[in-house]
Each structure stands twice: as C-alpha cells, then as structure tokens.
PDB file of N, CA and C in Angstrom:
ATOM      1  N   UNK A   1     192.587 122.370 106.952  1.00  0.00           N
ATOM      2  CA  UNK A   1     191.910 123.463 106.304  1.00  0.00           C
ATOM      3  C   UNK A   1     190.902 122.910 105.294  1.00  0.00           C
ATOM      4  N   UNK A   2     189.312 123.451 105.211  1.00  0.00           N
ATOM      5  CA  UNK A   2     188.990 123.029 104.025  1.00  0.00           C
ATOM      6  C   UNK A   2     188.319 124.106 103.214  1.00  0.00           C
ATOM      7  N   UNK A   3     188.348 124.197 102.008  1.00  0.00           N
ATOM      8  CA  UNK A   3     188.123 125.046 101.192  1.00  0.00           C
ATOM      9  C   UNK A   3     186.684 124.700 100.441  1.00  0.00           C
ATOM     10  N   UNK A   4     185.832 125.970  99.760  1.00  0.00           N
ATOM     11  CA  UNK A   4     185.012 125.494  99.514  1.00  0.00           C
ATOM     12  C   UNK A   4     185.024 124.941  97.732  1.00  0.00           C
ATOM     13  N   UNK A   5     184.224 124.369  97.048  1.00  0.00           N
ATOM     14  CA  UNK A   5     184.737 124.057  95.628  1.00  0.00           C
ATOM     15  C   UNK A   5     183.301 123.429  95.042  1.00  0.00           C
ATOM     16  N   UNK A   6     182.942 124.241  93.874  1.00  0.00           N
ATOM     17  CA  UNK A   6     181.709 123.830  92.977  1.00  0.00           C
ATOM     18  C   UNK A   6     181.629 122.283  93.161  1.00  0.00           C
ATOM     19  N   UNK A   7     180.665 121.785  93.749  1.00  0.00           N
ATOM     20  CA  UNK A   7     179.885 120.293  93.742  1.00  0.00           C
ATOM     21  C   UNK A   7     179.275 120.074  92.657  1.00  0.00           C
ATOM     22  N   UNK A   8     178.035 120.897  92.064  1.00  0.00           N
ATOM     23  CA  UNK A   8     176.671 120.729  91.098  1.00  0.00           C
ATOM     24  C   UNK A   8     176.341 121.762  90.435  1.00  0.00           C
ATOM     25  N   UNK A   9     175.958 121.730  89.467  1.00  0.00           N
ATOM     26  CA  UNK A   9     175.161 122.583  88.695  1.00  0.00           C
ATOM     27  C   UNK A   9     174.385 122.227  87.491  1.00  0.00           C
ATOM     28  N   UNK A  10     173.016 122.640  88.342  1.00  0.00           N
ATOM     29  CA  UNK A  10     171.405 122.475  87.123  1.00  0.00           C
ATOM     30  C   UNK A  10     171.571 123.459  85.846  1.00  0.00           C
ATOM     31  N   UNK A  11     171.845 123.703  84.868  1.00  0.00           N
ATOM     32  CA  UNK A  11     172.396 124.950  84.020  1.00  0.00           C
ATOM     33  C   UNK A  11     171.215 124.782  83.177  1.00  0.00           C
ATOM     34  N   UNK A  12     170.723 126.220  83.387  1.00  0.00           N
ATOM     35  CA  UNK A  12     169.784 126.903  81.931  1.00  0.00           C
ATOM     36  C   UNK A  12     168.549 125.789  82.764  1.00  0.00           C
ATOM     37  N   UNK A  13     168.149 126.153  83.292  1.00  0.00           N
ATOM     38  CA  UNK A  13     166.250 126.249  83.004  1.00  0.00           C
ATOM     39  C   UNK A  13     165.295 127.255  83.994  1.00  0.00           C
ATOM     40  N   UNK A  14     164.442 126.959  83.194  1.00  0.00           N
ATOM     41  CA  UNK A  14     163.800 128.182  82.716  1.00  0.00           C
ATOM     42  C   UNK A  14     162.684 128.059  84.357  1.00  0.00           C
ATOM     43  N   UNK A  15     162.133 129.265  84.710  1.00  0.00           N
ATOM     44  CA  UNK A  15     161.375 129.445  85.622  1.00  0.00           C
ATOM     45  C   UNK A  15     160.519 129.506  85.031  1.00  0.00           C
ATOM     46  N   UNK A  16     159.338 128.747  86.577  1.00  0.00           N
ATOM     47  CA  UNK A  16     157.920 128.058  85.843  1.00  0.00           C
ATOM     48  C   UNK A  16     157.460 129.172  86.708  1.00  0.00           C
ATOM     49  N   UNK A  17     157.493 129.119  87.973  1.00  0.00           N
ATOM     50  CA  UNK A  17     156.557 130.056  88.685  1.00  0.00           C
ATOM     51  C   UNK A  17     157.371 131.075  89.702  1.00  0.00           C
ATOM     52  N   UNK A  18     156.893 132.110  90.527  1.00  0.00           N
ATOM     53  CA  UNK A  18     157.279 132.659  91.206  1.00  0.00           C
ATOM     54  C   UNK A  18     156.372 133.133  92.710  1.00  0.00           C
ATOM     55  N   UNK A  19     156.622 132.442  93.498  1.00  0.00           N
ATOM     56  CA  UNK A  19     155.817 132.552  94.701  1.00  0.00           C
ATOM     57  C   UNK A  19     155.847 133.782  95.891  1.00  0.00           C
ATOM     58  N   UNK A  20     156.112 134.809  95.870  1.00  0.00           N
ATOM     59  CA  UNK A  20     156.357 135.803  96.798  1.00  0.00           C
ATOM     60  C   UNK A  20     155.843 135.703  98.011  1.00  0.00           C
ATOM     61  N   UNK A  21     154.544 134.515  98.795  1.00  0.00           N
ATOM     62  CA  UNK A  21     153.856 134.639  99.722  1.00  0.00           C
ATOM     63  C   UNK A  21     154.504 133.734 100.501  1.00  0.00           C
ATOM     64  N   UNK A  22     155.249 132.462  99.923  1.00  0.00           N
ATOM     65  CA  UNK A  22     155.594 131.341 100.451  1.00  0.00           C
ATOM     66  C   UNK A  22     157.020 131.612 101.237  1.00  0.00           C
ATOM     67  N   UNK A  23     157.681 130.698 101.987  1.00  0.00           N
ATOM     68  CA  UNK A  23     157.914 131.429 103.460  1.00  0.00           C
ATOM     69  C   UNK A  23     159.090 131.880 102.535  1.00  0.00           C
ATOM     70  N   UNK A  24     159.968 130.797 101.496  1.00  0.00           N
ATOM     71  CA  UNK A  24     161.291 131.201 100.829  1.00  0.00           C
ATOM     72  C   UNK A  24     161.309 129.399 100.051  1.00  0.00           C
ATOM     73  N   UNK A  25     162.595 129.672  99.302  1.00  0.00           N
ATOM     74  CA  UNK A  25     163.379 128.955  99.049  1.00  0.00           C
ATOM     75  C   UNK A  25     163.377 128.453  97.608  1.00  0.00           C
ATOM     76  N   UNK A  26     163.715 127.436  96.657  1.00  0.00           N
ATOM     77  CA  UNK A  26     163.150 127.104  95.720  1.00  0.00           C
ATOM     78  C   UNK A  26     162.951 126.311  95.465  1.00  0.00           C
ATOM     79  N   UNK A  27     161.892 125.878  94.669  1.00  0.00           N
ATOM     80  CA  UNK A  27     161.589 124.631  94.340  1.00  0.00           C
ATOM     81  C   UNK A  27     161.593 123.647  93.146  1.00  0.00           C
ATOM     82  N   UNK A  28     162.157 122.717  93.806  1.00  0.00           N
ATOM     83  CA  UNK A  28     163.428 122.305  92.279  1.00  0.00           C
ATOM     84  C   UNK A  28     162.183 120.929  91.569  1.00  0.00           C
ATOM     85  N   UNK A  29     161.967 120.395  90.877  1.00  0.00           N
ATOM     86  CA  UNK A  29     161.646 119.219  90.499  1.00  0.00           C
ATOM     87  C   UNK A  29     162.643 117.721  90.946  1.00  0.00           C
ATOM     88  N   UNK A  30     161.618 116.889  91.565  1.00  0.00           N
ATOM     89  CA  UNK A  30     162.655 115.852  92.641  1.00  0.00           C
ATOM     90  C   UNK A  30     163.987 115.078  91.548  1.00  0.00           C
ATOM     91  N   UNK A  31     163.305 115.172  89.776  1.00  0.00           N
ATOM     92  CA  UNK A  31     164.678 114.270  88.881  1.00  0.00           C
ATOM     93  C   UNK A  31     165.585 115.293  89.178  1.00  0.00           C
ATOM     94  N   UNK A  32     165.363 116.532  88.783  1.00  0.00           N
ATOM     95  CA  UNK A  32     166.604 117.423  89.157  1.00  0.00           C
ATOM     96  C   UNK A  32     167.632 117.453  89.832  1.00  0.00           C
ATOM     97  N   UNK A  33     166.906 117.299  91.473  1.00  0.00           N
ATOM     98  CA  UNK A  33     167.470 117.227  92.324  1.00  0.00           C
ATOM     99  C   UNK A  33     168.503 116.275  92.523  1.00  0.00           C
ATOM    100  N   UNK A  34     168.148 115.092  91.993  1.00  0.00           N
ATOM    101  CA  UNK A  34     168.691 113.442  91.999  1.00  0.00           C
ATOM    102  C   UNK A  34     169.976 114.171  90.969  1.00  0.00           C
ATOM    103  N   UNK A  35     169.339 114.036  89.935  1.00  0.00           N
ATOM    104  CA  UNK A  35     170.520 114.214  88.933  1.00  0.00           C
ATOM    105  C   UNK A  35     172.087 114.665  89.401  1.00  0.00           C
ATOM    106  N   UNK A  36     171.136 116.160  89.639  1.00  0.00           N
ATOM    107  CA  UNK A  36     172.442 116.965  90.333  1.00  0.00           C
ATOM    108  C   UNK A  36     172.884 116.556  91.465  1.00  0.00           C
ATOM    109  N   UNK A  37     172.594 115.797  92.515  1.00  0.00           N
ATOM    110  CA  UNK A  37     173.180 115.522  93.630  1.00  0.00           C
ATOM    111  C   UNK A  37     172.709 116.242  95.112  1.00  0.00           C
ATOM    112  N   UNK A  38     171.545 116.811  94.468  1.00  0.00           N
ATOM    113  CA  UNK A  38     171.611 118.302  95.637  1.00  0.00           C
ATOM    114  C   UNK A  38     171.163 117.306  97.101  1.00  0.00           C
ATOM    115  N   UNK A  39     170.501 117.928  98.419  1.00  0.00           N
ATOM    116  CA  UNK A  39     169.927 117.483  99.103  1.00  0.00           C
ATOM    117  C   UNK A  39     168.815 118.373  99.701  1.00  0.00           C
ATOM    118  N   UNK A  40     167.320 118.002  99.963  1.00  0.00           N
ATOM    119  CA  UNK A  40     166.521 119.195 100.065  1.00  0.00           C
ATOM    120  C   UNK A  40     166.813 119.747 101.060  1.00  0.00           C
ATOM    121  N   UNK A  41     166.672 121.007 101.303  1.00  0.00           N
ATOM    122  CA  UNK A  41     167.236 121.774 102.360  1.00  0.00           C
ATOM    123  C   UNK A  41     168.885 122.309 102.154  1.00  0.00           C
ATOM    124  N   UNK A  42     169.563 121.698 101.277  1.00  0.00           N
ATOM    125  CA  UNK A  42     170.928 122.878 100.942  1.00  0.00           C
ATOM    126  C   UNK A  42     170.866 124.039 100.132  1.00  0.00           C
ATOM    127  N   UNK A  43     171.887 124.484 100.609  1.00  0.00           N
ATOM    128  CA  UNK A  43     171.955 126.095 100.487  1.00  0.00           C
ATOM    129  C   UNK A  43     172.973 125.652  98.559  1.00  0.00           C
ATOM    130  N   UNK A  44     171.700 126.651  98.098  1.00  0.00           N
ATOM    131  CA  UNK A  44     172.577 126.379  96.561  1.00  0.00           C
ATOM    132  C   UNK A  44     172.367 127.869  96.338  1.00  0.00           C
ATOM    133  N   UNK A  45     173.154 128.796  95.344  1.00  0.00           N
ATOM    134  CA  UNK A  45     172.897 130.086  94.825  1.00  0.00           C
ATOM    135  C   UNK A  45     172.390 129.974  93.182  1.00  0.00           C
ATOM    136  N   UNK A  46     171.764 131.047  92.728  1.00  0.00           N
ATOM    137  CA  UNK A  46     170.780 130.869  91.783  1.00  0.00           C
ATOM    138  C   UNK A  46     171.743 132.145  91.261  1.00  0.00           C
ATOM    139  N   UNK A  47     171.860 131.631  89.929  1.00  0.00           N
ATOM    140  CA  UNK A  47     172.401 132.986  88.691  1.00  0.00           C
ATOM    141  C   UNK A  47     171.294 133.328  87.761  1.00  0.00           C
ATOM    142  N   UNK A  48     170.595 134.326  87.771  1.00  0.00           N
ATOM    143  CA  UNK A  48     169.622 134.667  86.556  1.00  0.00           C
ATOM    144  C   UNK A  48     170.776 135.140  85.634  1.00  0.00           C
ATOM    145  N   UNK A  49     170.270 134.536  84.716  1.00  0.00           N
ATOM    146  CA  UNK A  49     170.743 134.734  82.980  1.00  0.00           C
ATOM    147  C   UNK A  49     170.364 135.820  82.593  1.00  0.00           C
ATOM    148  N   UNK A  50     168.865 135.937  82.941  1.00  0.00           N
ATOM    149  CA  UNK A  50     167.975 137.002  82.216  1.00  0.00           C
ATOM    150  C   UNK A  50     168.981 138.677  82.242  1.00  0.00           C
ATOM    151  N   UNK A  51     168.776 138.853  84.231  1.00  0.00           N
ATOM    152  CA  UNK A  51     168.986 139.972  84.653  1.00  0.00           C
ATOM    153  C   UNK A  51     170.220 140.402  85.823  1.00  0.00           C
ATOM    154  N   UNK A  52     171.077 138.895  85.529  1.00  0.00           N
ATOM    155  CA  UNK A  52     172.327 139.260  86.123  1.00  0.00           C
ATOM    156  C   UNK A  52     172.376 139.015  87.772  1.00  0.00           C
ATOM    157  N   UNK A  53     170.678 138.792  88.770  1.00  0.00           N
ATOM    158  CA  UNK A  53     170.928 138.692  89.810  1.00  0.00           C
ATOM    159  C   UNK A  53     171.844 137.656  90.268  1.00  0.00           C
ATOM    160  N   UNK A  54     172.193 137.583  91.771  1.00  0.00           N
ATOM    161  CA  UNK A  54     172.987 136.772  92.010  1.00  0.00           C
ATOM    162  C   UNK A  54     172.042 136.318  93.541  1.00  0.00           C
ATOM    163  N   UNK A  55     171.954 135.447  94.079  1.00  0.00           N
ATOM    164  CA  UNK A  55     171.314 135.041  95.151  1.00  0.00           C
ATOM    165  C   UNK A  55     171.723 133.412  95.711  1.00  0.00           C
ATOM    166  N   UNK A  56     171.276 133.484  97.102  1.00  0.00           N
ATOM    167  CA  UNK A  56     171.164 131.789  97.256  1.00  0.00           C
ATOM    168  C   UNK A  56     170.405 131.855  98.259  1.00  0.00           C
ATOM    169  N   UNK A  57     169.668 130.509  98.557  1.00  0.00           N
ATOM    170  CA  UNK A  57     168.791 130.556  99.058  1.00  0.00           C
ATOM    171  C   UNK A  57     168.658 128.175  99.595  1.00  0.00           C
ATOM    172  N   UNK A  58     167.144 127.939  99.775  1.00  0.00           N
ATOM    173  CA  UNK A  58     167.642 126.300  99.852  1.00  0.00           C
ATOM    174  C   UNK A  58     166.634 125.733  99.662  1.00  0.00           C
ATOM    175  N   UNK A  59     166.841 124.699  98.877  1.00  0.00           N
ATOM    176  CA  UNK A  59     166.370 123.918  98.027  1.00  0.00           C
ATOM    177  C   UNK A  59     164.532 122.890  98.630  1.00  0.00           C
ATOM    178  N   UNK A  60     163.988 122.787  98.051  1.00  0.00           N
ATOM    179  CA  UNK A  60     162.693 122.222  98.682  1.00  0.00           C
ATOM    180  C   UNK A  60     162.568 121.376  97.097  1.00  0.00           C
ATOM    181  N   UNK A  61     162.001 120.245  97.488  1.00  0.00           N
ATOM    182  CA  UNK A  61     161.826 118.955  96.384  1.00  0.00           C
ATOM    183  C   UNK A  61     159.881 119.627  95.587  1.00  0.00           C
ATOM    184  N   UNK A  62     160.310 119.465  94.817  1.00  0.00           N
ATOM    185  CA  UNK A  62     158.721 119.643  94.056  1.00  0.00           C
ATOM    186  C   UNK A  62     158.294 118.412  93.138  1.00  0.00           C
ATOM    187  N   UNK A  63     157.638 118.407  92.481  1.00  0.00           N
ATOM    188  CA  UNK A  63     157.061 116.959  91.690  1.00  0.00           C
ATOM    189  C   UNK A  63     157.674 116.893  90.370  1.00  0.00           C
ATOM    190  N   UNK A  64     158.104 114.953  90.951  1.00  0.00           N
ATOM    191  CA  UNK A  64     158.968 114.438  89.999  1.00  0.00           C
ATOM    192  C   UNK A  64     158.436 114.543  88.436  1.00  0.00           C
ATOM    193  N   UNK A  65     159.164 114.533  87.651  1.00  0.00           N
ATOM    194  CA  UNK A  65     159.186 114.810  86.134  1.00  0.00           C
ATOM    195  C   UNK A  65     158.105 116.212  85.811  1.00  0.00           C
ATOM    196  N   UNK A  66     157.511 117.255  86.298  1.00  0.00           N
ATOM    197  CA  UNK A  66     157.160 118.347  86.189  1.00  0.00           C
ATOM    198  C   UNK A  66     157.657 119.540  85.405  1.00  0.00           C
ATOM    199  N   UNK A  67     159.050 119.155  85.294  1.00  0.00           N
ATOM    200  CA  UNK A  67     159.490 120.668  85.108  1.00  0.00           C
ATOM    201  C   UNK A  67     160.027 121.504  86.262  1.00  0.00           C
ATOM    202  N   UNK A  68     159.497 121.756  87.699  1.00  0.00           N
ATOM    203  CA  UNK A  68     158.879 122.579  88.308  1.00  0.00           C
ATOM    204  C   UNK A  68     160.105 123.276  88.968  1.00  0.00           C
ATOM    205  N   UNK A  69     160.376 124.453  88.267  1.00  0.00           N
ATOM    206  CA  UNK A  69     161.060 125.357  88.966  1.00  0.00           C
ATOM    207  C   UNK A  69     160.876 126.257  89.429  1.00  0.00           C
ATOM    208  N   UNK A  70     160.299 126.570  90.885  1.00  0.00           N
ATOM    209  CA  UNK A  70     159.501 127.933  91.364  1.00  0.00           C
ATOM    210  C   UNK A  70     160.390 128.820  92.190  1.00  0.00           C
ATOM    211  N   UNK A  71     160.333 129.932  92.338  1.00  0.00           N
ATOM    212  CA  UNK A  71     161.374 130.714  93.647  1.00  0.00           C
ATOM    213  C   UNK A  71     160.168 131.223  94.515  1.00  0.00           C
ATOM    214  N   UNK A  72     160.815 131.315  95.759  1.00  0.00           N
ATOM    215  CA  UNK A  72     159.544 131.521  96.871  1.00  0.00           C
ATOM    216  C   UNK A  72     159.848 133.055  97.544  1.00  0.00           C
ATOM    217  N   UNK A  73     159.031 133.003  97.841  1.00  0.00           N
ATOM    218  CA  UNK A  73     159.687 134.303  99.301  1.00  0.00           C
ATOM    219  C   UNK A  73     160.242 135.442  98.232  1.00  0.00           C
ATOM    220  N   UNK A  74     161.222 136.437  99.547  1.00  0.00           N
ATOM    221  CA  UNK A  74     161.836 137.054  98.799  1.00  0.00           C
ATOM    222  C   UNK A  74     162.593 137.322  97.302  1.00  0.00           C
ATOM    223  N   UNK A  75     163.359 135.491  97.177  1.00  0.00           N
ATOM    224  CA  UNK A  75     163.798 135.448  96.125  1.00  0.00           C
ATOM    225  C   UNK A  75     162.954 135.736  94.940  1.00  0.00           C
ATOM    226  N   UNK A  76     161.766 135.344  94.759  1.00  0.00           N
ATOM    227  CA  UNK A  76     160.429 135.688  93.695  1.00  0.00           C
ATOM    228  C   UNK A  76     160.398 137.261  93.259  1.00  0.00           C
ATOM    229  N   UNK A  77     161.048 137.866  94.047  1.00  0.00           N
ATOM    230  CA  UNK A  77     161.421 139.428  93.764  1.00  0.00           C
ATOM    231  C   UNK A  77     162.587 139.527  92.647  1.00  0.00           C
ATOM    232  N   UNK A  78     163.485 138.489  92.977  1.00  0.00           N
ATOM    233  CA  UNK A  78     164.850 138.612  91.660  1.00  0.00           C
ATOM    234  C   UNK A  78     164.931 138.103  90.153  1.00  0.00           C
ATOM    235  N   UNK A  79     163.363 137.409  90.219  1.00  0.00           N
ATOM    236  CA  UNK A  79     163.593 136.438  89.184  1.00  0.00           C
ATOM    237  C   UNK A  79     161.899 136.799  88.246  1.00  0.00           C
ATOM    238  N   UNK A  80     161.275 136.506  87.024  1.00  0.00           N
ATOM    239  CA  UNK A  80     160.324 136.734  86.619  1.00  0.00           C
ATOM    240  C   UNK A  80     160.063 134.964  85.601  1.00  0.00           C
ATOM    241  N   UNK A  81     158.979 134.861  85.801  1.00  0.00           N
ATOM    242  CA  UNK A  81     158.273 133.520  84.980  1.00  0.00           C
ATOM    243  C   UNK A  81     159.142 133.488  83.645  1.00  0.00           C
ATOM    244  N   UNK A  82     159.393 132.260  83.256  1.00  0.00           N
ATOM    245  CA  UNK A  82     160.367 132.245  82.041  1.00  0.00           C
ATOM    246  C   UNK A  82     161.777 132.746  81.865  1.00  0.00           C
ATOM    247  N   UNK A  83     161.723 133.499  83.450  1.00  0.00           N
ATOM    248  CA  UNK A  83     163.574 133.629  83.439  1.00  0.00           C
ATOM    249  C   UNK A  83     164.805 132.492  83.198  1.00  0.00           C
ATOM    250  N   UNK A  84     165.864 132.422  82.702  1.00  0.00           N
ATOM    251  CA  UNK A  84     166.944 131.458  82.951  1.00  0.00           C
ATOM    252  C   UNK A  84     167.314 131.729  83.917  1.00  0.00           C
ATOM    253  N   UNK A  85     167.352 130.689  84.887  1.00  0.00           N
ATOM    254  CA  UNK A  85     168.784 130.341  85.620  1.00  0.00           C
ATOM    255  C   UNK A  85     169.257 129.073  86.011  1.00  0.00           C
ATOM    256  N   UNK A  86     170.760 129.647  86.582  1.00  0.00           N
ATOM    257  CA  UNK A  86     171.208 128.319  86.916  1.00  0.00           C
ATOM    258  C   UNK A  86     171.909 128.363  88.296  1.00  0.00           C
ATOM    259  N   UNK A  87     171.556 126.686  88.827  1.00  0.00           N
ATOM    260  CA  UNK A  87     171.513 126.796  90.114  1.00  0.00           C
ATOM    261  C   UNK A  87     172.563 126.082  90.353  1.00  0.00           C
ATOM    262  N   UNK A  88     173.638 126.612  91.456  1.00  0.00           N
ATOM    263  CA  UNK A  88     174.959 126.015  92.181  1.00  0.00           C
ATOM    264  C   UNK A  88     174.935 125.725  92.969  1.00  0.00           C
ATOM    265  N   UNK A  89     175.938 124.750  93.588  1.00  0.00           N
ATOM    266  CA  UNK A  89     175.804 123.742  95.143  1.00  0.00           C
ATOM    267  C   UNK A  89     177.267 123.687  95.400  1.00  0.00           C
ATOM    268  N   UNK A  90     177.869 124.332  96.359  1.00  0.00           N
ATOM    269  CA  UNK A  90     179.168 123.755  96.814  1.00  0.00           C
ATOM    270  C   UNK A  90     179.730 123.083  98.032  1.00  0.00           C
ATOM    271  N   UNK A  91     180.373 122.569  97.661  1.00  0.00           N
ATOM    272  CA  UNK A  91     181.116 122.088  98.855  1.00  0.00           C
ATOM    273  C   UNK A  91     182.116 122.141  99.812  1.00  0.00           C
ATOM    274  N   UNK A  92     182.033 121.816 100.963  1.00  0.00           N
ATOM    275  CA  UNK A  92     183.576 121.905 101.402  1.00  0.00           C
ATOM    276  C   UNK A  92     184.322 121.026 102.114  1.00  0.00           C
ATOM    277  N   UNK A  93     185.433 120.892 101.760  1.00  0.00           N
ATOM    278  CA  UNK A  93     186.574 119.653 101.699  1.00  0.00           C
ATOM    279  C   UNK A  93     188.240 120.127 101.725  1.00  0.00           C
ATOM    280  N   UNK A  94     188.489 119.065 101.757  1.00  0.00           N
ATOM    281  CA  UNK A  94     190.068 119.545 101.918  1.00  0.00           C
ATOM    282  C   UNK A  94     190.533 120.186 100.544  1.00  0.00           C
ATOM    283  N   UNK A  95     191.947 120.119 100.269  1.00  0.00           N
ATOM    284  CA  UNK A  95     192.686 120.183  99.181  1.00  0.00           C
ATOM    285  C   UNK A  95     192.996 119.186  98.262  1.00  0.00           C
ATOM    286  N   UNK A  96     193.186 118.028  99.185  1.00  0.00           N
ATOM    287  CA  UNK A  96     193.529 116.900  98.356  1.00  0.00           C
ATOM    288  C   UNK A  96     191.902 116.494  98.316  1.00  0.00           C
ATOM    289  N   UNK A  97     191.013 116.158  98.736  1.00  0.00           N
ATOM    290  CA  UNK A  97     189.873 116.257  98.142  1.00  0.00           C
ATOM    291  C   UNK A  97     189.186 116.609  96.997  1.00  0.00           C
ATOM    292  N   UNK A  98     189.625 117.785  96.775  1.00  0.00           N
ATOM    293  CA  UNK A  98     189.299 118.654  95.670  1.00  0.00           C
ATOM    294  C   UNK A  98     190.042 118.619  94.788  1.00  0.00           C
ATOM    295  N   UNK A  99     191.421 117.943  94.589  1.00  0.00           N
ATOM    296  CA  UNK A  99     192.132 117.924  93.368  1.00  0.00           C
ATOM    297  C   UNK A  99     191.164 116.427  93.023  1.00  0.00           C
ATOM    298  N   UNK A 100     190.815 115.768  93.215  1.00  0.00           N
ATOM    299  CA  UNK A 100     190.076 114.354  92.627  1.00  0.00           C
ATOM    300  C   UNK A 100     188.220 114.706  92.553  1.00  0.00           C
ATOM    301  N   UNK A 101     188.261 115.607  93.175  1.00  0.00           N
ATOM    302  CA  UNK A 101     186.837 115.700  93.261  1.00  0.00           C
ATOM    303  C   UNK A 101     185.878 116.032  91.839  1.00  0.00           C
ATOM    304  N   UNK A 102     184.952 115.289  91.597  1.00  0.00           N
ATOM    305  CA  UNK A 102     183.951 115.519  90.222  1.00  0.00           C
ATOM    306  C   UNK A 102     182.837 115.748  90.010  1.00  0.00           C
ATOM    307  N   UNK A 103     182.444 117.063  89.948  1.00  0.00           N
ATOM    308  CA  UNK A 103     181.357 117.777  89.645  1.00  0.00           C
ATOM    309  C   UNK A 103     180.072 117.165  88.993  1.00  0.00           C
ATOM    310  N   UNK A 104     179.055 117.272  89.008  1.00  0.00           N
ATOM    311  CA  UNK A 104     177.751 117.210  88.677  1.00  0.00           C
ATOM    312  C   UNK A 104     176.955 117.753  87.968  1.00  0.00           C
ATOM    313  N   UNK A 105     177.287 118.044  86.629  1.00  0.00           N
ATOM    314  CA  UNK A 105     176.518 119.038  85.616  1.00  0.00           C
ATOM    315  C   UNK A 105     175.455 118.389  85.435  1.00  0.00           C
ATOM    316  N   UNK A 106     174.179 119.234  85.095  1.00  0.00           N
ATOM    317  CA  UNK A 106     172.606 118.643  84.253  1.00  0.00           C
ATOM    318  C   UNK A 106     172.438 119.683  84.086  1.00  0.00           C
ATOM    319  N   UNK A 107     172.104 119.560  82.464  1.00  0.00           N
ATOM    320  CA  UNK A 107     171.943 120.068  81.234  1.00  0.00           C
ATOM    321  C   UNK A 107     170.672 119.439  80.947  1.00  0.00           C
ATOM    322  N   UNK A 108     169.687 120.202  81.935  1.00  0.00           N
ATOM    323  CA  UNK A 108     168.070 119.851  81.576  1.00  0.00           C
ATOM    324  C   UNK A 108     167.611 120.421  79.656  1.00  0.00           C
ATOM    325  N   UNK A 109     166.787 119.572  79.413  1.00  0.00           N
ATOM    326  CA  UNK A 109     165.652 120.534  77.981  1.00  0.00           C
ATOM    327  C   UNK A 109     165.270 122.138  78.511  1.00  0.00           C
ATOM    328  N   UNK A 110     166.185 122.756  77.660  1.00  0.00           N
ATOM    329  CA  UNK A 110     165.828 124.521  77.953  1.00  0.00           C
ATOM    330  C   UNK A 110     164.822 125.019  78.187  1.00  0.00           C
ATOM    331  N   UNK A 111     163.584 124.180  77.469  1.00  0.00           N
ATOM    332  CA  UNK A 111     162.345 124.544  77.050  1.00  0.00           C
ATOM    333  C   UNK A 111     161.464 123.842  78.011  1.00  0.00           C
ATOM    334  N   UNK A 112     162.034 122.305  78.203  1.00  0.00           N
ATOM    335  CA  UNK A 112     160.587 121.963  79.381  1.00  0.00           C
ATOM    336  C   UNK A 112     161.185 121.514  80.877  1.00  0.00           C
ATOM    337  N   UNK A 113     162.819 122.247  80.931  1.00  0.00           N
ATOM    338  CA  UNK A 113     163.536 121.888  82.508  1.00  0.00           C
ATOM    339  C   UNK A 113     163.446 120.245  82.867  1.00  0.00           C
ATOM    340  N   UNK A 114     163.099 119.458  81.789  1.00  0.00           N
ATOM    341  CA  UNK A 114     163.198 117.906  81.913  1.00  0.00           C
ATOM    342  C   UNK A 114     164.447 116.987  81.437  1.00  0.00           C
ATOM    343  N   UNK A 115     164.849 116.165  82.043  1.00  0.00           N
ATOM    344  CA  UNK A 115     166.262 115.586  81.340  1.00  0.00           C
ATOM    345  C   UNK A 115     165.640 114.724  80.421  1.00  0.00           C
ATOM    346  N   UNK A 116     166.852 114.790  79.232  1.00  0.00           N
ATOM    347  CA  UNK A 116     166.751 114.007  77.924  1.00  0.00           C
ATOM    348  C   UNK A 116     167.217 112.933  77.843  1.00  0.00           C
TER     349      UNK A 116
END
C-alpha cells in the first residue's frame, strides 16, 4: 500500500505576475525549485493566503534568482499580483517510508520570493 505524505513546501511568497493567456501552470523561479526539491512538470497545489483558494496545477522552471512567481492559464483567475501563497508537493510511498521520511521547507524573503 502506499500512501500519500507532504514532500515540500515553498511558504509565503508573494505573486509577481498572472498570465491568463498562457496554456496553464506555474511558474516557479529555478533556486526555488532546487531548494524545495520540486521537479518541473509536478503536480504541486497552491494555497492563497490572500483569499483562501485552494488549487493545483504543475510546475514550469522560470529564471534563476528572479523572484519569479507567475500562475498561468486558468489558475491566473484564483490568484491576483502580490497575492501570498504557498506551494505543496507530495508524495507517495509506503508507511515505513514515511515514518523516516523529511520534508523540504523554504522560507523564501516575503518581499522579494529570494532565499536568504
């Protein structure tokens, strides 16, 4: 059996742009990505702070040390420029897996989504 169980999480930064034309997905800044562990193209869900949405959607690499947190597509409908959120990645694995298994927090700069 395997269960699924929080891998990563980018917490608190702030949206730079919002793309509604572009096909979907979001676009993370490539340190981010590293930090947290993600891989481009996984399915991570996005929590706005601001307004409570809940969504997920998958990940596309944007330019290293930028900042650059954009939502594309549809998602650009849930979220507004300067919104918080924070983005989750899980996994899935066994049981005994997951009792040893260790998460991936980044705790980017609130203000410029860059690690300190």
């Amino acid at each position: 059996m395997l269960i699924e169980v929080f891998k990563s999480k980018i917490h608190r930064v702030k949206v730079t742009e919002s793309d509604l034309n572009y096909i979907g997905s979001i676009t993370i800044d490539e340190d981010l990505i590293d930090a947290a562990g993600l891989i481009v193209g996984e399915r991570v869900y996005i929590v706005n702070v601001n307004n409570g949405e809940r969504f997920d959607t998958y990940v596309i690499k944007g330019t290293r040390g930028s900042g650059e947190i954009c939502l594309n597509g549809p998602a650009a409908r849930k979220v507004h420029k300067g919104d918080t959120v924070i983005i989750i990645a899980y996994a899935q694995m066994s049981p005994e897996e997951a009792k040893t298994f260790q998460p991936k927090i980044v705790f980017p700069n609130e203000d410029t989504n860059l690690l300190t």
